[in-house]
N, C-alpha and C. Protein backbone atom coordinates (compact mmCIF):
# COMPACT_ATOMS: atom_id res chain seq x y z
N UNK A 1 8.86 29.30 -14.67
CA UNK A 1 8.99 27.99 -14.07
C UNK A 1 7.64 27.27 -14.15
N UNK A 2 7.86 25.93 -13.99
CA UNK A 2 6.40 25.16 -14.54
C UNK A 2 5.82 24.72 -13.38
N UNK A 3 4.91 24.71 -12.89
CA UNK A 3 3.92 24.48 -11.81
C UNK A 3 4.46 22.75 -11.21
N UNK A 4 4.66 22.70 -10.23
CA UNK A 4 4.61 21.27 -9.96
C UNK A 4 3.26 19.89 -10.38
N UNK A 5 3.66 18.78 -10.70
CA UNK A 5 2.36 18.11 -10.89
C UNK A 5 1.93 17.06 -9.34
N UNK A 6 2.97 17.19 -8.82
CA UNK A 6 2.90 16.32 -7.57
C UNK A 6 3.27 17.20 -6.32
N UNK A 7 2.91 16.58 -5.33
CA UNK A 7 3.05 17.13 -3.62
C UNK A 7 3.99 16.24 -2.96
N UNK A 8 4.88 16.72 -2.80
CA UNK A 8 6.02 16.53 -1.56
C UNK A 8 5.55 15.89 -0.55
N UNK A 9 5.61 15.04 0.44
CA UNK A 9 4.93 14.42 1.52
C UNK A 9 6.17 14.37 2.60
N UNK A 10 7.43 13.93 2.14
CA UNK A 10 7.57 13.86 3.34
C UNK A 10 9.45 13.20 2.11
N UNK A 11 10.51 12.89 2.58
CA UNK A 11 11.48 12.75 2.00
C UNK A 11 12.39 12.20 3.12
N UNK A 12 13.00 11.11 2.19
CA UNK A 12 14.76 9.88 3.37
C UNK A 12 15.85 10.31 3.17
N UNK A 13 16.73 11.09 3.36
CA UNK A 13 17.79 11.05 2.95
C UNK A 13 18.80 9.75 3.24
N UNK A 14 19.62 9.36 2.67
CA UNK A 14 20.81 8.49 3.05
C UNK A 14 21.98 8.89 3.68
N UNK A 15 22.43 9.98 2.57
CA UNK A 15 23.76 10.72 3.11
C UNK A 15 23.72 12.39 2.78
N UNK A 16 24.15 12.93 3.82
CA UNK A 16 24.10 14.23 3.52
C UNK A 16 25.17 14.99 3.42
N UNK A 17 25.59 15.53 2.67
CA UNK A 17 27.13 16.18 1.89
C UNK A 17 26.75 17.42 2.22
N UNK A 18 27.69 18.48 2.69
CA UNK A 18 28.13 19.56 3.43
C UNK A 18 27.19 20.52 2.50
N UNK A 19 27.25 20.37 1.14
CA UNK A 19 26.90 21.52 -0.06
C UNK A 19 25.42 20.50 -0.92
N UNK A 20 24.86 19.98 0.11
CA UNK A 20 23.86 19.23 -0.51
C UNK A 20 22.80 20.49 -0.28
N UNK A 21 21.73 20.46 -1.22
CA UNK A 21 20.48 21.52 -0.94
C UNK A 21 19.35 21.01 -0.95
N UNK A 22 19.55 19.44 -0.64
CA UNK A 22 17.83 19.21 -0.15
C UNK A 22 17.41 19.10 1.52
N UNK A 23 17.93 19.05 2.60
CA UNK A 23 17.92 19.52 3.33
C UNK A 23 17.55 21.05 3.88
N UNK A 24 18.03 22.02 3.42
CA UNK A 24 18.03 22.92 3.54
C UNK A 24 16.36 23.58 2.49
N UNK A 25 16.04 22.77 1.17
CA UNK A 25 14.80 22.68 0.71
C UNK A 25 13.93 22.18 1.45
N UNK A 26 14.25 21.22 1.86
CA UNK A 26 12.76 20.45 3.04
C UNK A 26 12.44 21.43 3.75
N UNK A 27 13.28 21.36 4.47
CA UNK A 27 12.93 22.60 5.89
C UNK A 27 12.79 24.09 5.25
N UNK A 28 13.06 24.52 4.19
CA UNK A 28 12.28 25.74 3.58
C UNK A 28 11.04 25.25 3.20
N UNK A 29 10.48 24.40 2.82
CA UNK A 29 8.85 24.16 2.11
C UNK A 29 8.35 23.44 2.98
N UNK A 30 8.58 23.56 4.62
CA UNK A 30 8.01 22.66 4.99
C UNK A 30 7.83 20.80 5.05
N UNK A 31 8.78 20.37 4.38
CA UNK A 31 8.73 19.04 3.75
C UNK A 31 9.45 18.49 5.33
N UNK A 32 8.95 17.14 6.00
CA UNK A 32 9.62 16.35 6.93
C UNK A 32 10.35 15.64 6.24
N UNK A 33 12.09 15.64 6.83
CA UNK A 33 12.91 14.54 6.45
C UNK A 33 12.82 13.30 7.65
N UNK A 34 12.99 12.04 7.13
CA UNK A 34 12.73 10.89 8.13
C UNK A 34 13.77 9.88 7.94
N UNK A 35 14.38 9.14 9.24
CA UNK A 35 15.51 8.69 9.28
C UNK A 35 15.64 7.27 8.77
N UNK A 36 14.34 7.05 7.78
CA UNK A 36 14.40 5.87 6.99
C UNK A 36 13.31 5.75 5.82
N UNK A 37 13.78 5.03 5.06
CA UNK A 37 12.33 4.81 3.96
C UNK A 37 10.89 4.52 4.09
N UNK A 38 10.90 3.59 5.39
CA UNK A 38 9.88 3.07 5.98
C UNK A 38 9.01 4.44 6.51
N UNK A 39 9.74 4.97 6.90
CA UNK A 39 9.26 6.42 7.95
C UNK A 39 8.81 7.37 6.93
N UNK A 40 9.61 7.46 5.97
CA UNK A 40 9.08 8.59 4.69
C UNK A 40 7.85 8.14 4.58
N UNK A 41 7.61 6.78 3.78
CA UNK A 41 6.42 6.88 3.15
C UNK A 41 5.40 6.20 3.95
N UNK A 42 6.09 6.19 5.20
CA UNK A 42 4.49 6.42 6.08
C UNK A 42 4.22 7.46 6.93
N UNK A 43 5.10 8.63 6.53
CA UNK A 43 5.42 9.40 7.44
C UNK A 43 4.95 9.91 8.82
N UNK A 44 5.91 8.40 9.21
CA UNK A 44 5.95 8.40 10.49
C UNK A 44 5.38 7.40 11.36
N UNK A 45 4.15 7.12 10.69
CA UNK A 45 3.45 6.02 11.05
C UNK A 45 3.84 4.63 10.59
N UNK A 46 2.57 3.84 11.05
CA UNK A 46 3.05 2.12 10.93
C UNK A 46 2.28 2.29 9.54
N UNK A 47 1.42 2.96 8.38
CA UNK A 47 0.90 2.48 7.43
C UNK A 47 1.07 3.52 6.52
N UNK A 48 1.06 2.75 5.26
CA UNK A 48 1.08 3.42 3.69
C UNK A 48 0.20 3.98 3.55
N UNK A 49 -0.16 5.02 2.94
CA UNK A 49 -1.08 5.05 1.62
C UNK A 49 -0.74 5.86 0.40
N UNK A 50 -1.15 5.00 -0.50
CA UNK A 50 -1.10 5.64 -1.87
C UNK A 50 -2.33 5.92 -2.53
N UNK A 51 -1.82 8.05 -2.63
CA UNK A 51 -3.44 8.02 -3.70
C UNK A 51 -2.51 8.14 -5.13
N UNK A 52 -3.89 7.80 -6.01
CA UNK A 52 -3.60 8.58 -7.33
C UNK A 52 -4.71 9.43 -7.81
């Protein structure tokens, strides 16, 4: 398997289906799910940031 090039921060779901497996991935790697887009990518907070 090939090494990831990016880090997980934090992930929105919309809808979650009985036999879905990202749920069950977040909460194995540690990853916070958040109950909106806004919330993901500020996770949690009132502000963005983007590195590159």
């Amino acid at each position: 398997m090939l090494e990831p090039q990016v880090d997980l921060a934090s992930i929105y779901l919309d809808q979650i289906h009985e036999e879905d497996v990202c749920a069950p991935f977040a909460r194995e790697h540690g990853i916070p799910i958040y109950p909106s887009i806004i919330k993901a990518l500020t996770l949690g907070g009132g502000r963005a940031v983007l590195l590159n």
